[in-house]
Structures are given as structure tokens and as C-alpha cells.
N, C-alpha and C. Protein backbone atom coordinates (compact mmCIF):
# COMPACT_ATOMS: atom_id res chain seq x y z
N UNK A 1 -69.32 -12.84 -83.26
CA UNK A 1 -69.03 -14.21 -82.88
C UNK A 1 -68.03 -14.24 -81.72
N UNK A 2 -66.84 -13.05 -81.94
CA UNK A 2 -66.37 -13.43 -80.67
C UNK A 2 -66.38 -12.66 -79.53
N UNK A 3 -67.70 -11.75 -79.42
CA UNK A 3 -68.26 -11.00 -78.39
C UNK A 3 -69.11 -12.56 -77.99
N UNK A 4 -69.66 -13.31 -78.62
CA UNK A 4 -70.05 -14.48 -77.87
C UNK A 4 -69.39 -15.35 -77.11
N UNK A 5 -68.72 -15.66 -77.92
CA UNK A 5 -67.64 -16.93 -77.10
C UNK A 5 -67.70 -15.98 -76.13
N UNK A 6 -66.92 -14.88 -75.84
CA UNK A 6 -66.12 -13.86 -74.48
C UNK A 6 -67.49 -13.91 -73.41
N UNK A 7 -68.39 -13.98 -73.55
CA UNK A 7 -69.90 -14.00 -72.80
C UNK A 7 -69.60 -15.06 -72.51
N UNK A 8 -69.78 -16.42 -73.36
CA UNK A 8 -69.73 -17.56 -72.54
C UNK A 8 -68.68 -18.11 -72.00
N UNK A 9 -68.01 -17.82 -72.23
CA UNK A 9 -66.31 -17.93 -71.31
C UNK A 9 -66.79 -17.21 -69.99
N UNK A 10 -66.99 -16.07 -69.62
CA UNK A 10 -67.02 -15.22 -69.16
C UNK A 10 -68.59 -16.10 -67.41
N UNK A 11 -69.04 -16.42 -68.59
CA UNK A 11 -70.66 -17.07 -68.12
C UNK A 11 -70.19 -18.21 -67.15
N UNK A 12 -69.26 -18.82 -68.37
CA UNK A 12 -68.89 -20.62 -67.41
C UNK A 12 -67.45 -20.24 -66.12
N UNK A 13 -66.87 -19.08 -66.40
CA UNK A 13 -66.35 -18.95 -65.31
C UNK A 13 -66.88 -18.70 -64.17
N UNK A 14 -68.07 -17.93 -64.44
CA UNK A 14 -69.03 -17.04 -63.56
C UNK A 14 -69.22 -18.36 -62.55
N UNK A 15 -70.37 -19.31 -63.46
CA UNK A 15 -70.33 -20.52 -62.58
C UNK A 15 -69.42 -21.31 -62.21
N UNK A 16 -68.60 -21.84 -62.41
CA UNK A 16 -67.47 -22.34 -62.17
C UNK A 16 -66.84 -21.92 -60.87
N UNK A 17 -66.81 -20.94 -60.16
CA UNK A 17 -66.87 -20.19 -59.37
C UNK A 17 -67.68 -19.99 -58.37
N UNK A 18 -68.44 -20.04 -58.36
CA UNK A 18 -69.81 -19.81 -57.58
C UNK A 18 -70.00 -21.30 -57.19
N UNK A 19 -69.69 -22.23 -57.84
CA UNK A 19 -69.88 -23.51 -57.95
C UNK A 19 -68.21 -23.48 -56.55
N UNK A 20 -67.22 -23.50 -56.74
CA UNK A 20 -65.83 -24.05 -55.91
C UNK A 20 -66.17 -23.41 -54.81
N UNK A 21 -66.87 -21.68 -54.71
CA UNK A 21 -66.86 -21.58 -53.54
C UNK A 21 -67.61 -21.95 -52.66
N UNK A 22 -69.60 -22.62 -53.29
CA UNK A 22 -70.40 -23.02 -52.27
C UNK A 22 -69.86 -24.82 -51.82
N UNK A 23 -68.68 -24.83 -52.51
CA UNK A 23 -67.60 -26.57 -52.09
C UNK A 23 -67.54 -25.86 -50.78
N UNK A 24 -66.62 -24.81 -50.64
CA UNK A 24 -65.58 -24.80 -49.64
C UNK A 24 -66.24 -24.47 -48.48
N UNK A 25 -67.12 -23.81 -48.52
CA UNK A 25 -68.42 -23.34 -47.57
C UNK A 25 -69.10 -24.96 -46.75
N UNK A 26 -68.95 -26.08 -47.66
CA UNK A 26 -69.16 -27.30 -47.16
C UNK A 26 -67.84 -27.86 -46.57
N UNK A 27 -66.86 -27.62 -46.62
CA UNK A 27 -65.77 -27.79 -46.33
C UNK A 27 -65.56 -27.41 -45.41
N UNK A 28 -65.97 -26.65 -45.02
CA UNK A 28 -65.68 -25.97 -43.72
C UNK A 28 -66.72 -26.27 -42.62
N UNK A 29 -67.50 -26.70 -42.62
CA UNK A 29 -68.19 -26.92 -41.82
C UNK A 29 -67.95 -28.37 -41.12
N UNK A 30 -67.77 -28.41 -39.92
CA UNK A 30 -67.09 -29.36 -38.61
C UNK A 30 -67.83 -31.15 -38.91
N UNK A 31 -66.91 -31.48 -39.22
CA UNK A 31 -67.41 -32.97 -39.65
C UNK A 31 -68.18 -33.85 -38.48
N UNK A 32 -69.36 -34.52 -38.59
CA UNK A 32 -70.21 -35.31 -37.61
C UNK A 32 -69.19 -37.05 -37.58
N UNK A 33 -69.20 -36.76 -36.23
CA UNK A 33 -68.62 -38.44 -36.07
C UNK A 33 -69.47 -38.77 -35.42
N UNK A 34 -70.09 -40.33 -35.76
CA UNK A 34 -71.07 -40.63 -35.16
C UNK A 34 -71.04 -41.17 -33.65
N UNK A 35 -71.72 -41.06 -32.84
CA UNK A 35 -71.45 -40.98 -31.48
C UNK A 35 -71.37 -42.82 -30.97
N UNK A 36 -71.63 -43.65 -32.46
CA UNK A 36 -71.62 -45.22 -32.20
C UNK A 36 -69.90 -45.41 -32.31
N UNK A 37 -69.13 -44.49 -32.62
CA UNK A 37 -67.85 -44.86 -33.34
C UNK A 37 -66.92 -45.22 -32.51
N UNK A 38 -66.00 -46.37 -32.79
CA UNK A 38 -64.97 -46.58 -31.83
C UNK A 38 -64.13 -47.25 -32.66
N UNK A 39 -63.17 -47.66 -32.83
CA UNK A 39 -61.83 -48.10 -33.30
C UNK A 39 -61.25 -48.66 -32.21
N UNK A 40 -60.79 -50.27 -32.45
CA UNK A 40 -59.76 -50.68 -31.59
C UNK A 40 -58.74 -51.28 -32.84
N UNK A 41 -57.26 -51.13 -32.70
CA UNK A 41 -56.28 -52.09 -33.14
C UNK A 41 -55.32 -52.39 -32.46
N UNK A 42 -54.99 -53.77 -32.34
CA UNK A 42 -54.46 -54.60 -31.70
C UNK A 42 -53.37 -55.55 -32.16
N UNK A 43 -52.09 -55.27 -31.74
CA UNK A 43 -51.17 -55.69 -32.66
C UNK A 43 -50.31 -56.78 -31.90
N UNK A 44 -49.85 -58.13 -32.25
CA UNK A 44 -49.36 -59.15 -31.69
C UNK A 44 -48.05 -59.46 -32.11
N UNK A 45 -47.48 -60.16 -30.89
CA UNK A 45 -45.70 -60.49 -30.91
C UNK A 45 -45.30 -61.20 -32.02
N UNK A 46 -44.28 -61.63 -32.68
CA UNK A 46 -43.65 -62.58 -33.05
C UNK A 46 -42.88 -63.39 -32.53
N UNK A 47 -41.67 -63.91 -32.59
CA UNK A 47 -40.58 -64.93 -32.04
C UNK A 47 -39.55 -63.76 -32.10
N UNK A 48 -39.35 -62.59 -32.87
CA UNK A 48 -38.75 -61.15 -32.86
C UNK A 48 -38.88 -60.36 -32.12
N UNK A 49 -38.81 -59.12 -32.94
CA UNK A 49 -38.71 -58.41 -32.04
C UNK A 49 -40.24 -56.77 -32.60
N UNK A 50 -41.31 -57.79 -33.14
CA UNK A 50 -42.06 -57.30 -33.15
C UNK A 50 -43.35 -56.41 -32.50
N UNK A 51 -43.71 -55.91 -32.60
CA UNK A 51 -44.10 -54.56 -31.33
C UNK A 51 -45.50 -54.64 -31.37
N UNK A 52 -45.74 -55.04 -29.80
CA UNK A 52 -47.11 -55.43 -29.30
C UNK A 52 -47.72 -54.12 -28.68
N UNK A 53 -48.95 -54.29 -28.86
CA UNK A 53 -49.74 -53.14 -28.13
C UNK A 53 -51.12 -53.07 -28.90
N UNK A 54 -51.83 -51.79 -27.94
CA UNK A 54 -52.95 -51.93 -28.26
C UNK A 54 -53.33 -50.61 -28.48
N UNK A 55 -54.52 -49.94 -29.77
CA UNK A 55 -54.62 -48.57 -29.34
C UNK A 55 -56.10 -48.53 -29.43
N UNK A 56 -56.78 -47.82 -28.60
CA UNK A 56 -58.67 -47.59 -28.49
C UNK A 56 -58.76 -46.15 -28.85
N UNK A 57 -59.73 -46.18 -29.61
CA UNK A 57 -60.26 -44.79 -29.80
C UNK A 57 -61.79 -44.49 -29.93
N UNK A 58 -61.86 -43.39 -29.41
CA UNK A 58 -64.09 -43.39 -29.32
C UNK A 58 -64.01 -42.01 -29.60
N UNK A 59 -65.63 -42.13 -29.90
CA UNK A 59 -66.08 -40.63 -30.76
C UNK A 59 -66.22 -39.29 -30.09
N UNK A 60 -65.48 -39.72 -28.96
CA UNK A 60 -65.37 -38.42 -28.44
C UNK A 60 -64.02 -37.89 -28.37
N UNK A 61 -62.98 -38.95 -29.00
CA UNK A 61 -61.90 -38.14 -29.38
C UNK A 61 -60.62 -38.58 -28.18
N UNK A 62 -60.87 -39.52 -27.57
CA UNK A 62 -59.96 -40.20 -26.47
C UNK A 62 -59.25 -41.39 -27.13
N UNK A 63 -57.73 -41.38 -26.63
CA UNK A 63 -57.01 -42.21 -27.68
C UNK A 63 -56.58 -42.80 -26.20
N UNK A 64 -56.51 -44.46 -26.14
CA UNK A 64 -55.92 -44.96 -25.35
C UNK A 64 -54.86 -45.72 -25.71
N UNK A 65 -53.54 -45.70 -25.60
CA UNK A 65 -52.66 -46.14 -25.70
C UNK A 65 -52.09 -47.58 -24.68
N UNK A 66 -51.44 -48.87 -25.25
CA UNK A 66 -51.40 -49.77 -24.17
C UNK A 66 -50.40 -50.72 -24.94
N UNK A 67 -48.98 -50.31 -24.42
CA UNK A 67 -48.03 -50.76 -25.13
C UNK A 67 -47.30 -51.87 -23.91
N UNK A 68 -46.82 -53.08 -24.55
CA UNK A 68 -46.11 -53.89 -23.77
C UNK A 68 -44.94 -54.25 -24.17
N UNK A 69 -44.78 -53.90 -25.48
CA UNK A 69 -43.13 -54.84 -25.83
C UNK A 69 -42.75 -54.15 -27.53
N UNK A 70 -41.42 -53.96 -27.23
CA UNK A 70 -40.64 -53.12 -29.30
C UNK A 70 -41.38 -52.05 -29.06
N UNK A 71 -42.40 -51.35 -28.39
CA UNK A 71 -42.63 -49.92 -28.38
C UNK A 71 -41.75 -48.96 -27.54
N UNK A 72 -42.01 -48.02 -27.85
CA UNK A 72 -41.26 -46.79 -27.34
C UNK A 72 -42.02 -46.47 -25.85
N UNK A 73 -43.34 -46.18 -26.00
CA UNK A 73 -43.95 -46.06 -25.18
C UNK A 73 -44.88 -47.44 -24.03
N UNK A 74 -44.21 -47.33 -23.36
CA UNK A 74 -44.78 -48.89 -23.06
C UNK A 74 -45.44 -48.51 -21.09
N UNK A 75 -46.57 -49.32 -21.14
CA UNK A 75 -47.69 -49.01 -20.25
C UNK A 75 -48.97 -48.44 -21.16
N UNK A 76 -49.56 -47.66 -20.39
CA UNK A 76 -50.86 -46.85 -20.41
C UNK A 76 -50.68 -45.13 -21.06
N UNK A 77 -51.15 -45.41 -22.26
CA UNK A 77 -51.09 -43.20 -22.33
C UNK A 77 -52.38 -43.21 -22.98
N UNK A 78 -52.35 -41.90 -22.67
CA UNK A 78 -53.81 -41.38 -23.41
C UNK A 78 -54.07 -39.94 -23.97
N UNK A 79 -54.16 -39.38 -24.72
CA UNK A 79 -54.92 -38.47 -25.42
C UNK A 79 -56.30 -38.18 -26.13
N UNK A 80 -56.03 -36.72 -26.02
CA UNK A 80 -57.59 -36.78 -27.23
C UNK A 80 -56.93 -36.34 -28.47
N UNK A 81 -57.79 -36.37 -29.58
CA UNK A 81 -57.80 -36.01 -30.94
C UNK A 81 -58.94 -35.12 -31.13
N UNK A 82 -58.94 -34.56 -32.41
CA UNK A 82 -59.75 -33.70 -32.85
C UNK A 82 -60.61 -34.22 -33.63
N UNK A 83 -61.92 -33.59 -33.96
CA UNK A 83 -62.72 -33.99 -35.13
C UNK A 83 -62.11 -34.35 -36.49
N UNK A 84 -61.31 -33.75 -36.58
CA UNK A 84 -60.24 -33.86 -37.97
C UNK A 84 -59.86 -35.20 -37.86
N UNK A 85 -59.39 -35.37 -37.19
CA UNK A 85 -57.84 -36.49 -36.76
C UNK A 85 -59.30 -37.90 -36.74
N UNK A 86 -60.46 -37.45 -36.54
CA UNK A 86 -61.48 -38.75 -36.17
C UNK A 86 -62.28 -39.05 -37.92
N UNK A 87 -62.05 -37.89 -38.17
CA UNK A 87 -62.61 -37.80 -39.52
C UNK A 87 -61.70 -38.38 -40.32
N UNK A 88 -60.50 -37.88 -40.24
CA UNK A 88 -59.55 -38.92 -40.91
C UNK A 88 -59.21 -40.58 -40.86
N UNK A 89 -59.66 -40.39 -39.91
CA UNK A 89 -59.66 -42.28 -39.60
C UNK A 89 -60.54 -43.23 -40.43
N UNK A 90 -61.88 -42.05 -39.98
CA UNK A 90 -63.21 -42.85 -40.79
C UNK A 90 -63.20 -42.89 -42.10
N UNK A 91 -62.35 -41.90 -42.76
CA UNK A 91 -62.46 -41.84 -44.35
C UNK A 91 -61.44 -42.90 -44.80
N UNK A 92 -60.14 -43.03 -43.78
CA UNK A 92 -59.64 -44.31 -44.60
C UNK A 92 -60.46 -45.59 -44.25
N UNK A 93 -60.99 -45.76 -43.27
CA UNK A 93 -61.81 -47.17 -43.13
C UNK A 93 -62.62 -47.08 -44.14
N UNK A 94 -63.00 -46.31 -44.74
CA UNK A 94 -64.62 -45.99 -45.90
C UNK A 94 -63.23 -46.82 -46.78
N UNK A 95 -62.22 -46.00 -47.55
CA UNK A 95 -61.36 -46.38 -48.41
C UNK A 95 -60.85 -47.48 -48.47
N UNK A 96 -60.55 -48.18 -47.33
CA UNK A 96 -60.11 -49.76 -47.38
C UNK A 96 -61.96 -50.65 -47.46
N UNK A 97 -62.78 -49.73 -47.42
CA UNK A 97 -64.45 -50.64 -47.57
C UNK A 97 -63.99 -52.15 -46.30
N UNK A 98 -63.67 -51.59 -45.65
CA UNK A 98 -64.02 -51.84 -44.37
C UNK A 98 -64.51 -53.22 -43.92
N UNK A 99 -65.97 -52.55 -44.18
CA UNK A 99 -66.77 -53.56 -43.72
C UNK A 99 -66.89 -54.70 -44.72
N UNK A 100 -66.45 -54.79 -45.49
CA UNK A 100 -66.81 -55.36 -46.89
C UNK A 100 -65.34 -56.83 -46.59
N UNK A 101 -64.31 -56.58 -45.78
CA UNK A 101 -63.14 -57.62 -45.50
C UNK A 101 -63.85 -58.65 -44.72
N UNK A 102 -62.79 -59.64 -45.10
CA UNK A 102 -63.16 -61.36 -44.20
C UNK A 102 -63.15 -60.85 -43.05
N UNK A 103 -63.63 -61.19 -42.07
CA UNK A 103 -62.97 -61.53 -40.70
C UNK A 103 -61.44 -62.43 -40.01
N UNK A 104 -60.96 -62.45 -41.22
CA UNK A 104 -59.55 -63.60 -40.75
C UNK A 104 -59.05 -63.42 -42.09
N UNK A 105 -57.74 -63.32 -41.85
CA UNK A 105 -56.85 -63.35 -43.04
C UNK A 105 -55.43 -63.95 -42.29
N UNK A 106 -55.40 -65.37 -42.60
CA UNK A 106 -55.03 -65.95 -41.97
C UNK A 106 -54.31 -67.54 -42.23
N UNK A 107 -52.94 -68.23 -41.77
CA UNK A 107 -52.58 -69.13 -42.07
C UNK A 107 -51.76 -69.84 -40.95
N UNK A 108 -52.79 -70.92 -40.42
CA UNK A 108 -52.43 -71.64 -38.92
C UNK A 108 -50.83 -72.27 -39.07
N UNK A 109 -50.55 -72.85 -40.36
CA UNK A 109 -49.64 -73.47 -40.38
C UNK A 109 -48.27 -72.48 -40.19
N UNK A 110 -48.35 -71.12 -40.59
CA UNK A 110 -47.09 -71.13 -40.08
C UNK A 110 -47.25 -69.98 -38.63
N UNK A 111 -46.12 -70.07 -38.32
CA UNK A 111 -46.53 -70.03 -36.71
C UNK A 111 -45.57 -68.58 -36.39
N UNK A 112 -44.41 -68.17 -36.60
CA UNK A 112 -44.27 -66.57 -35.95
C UNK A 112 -44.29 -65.44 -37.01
N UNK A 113 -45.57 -65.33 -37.13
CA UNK A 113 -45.83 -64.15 -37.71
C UNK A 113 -46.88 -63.55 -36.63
N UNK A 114 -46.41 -62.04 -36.83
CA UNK A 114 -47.44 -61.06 -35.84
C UNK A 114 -48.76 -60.98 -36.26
N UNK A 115 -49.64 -60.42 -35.85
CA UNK A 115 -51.07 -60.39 -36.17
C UNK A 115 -51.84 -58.82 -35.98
N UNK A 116 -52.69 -58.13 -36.63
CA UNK A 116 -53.04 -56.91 -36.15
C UNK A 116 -54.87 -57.73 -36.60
N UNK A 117 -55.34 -56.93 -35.39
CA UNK A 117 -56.98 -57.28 -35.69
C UNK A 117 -57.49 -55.71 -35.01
N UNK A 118 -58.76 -55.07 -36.04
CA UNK A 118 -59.03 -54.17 -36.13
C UNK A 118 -60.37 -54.21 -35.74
N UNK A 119 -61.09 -53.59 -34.90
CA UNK A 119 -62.66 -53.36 -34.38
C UNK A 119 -63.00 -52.27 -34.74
N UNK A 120 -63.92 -52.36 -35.27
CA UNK A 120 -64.76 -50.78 -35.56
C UNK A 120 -66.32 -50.86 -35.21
N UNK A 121 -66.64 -49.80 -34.40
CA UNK A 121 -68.18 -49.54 -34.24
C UNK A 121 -68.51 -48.43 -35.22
N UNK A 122 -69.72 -48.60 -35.68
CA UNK A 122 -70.02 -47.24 -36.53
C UNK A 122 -71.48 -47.64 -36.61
N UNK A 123 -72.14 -46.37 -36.96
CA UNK A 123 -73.62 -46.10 -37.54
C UNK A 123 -74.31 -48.24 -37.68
N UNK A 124 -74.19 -48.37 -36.12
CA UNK A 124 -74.92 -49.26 -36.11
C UNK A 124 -74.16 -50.80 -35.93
N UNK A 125 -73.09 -50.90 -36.73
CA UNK A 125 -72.63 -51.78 -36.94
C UNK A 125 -70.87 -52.17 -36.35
N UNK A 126 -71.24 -53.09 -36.48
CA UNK A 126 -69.36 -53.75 -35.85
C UNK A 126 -69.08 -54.49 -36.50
N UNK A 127 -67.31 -54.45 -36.62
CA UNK A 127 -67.06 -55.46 -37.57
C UNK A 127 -65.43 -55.47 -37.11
N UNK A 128 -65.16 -56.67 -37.34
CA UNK A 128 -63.22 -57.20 -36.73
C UNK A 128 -62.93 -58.20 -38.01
N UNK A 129 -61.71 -57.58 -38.01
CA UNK A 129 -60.78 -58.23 -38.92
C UNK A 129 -59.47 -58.79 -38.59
N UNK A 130 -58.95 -59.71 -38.05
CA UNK A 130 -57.85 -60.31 -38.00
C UNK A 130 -56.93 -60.67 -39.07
N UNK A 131 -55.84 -59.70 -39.14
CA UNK A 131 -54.62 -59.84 -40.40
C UNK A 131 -53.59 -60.51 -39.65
N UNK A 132 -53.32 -61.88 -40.10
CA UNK A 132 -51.99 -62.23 -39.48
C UNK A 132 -51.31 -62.96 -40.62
N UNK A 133 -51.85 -63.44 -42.30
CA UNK A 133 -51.45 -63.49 -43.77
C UNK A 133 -52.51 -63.47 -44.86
N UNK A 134 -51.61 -62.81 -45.44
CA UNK A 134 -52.32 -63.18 -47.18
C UNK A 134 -53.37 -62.07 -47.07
N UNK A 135 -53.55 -61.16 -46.66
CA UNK A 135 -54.66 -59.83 -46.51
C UNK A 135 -54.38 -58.76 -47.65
N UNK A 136 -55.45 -58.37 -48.23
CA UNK A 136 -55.62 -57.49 -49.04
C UNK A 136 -54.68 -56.17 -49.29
N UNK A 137 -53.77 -55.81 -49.49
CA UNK A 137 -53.29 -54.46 -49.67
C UNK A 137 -53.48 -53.66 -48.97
N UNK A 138 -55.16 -53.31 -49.16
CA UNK A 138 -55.51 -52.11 -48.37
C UNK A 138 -56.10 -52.01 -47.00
N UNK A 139 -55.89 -53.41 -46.39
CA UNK A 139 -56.43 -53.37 -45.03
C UNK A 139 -54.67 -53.54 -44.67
N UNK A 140 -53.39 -53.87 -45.27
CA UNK A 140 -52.33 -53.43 -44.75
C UNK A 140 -52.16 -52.30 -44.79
N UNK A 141 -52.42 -51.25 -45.78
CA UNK A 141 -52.38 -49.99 -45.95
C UNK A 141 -53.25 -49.03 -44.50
N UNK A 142 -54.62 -49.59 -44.53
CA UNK A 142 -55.45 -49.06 -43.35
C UNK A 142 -54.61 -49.16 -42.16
N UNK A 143 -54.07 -50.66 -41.98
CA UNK A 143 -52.78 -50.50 -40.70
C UNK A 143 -51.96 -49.50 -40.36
N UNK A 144 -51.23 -49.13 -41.27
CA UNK A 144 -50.47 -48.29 -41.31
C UNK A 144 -50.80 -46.86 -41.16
N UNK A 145 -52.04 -46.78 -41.46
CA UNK A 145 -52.42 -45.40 -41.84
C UNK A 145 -53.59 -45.06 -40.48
N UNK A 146 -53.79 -46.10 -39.68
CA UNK A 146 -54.46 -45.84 -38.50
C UNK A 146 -53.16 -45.52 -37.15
N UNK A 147 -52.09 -45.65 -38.16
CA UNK A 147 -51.11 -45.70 -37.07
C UNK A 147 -50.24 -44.23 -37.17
N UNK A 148 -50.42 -44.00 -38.74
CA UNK A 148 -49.84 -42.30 -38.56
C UNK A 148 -50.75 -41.40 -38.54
N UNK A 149 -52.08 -41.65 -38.71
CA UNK A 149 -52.95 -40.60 -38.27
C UNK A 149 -53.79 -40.14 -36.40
N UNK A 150 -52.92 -41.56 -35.63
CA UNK A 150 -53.22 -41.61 -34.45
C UNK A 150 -51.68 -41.15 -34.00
N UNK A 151 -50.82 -40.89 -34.67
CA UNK A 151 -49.32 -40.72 -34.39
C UNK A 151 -48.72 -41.12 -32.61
N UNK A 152 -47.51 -40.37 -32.62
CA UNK A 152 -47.09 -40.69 -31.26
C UNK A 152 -47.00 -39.70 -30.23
N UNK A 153 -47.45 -38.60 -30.92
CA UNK A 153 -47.51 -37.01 -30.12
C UNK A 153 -48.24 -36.72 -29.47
N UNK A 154 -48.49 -36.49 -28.18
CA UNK A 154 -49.37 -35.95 -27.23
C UNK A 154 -49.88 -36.75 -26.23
N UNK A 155 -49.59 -37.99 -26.49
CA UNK A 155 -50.06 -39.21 -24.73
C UNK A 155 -48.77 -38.49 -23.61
N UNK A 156 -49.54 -38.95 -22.61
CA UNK A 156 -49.67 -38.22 -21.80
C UNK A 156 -49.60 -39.76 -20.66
N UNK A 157 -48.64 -40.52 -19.94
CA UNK A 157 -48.61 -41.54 -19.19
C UNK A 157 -49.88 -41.58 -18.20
N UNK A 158 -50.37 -42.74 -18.52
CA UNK A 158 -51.54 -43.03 -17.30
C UNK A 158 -50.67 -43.71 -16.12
N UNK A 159 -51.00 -42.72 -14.58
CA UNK A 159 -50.27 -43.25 -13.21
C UNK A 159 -50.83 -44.04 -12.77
N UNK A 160 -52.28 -44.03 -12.81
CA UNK A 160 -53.03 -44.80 -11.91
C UNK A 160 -53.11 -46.37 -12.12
């Protein structure tokens, strides 16, 4: 009886195994961004001292930077990113379900609050969301998180 169990212990590790490593073998292989993909977010003033600008990004990995006011970097910069850094973007837009938000999250009556509105092209489709109140958690969360995964490292001032 317990020459059995030790077989099937032995068995389910076997697979268990064979199983994590044909994961990582998928894991490794260079993630497809679709060549429709683009990201814009666009972030608006207050009566403060809230920080305007704009950032574009396309599937080939070009980050345009376009800062006017409370940023550090202010004008034109640009970089590229990696498949990683593009892959990461798309998986939090999947995670905030994206496409699935209002188009406006929003309240006319009161008047200096900033605004971020988000464009995305993908596999066909477009879709913009304007957050300026009352927005879901996770399309504030997506804000944030389109903003440290596009970070501030590597633009490069546009002269022209």
C-alpha cells in the first residue's frame, strides 16, 4: 500500500512538472501586440496646481510625451518601449475591462476638478473614456498604472 501511494506521489509530481515547465516555454515566447494598438491619455488643469499633459503610444513601441504645466518634463519627448512594457499596458486595460466603461464619468456642476480621458485602439475597436468624477476604482487605478508602466525614464527632448 505504501509502495503505491510513493508511485502516485511520485506519478503526480512527474506531471505536475512537465505540466509548469511546458507554462514557462509559453512564457517565454515574445508577446503579439496587435499592430491596430494605440493608447492616448490626456490629462487636464485645475484652478491648482494640477499637471497637464499628454502621453501617445502605438504598437510599435513609440511613446510620445507632451507636457505643458506641474510636469517635470515640459514640451515634446519621446521614446520607445519594449514588447514587455506594451504588453503590460494591454493587460491592465484587459483588467480595468476597458471597453466595458461609460464614455464620461462626469459632473458639470462642479467646475475645478482635472480630467484624464483615455483612447485606446485595439483588435478592431476604439473606445474613450473621460474621468473627470465619480469613476469606477479601476479606471482610476488604470490611470495610474498607465502612468508607472510608461514611467519617466528614457524621453529623450524633441528639438524640432
Amino acid at each position: 500500500m505504501i509502495k503505491s501511494f510513493l508511485y502516485i506521489v511520485i506519478i503526480i509530481s512527474f506531471i505536475g512538472s512537465s505540466c509548469k515547465s511546458s507554462g514557462s516555454a509559453a512564457e517565454s515566447e515574445p508577446r503579439k501586440i496587435p499592430e491596430d494598438f494605440s493608447l492616448m491619455m490626456k490629462r487636464t488643469g485645475c484652478h491648482g496646481e494640477c499637471p497637464i499633459y499628454e502621453v501617445a503610444v502605438s504598437s510599435d513601441g513609440t511613446v510620445l510625451f507632451q507636457g505643458e504645466a506641474f510636469v517635470e518634463m515640459k514640451g515634446r519627448y519621446t521614446k520607445t518601449v519594449d514588447v514587455e512594457t506594451l504588453g503590460a499596458l494591454i493587460s491592465e486595460l484587459k483588467k480595468a475591462d476597458f471597453w466595458s466603461l461609460n464614455e464620461k464619468y462626469d459632473n458639470p456642476q462642479i467646475m475645478d476638478l482635472p480630467s484624464c480621458t483615455i483612447t485606446c485602439n485595439m483588435d478592431g475597436k476604439s473606445h474613450t473614456v473621460l474621468n473627470r468624477f465619480d469613476a469606477p476604482e479601476k479606471l482610476d487605478n488604470l490611470q495610474t498604472k498607465i502612468d508607472e508602466i510608461i514611467g519617466k525614464e528614457g524621453f529623450q527632448k524633441v528639438t524640432k
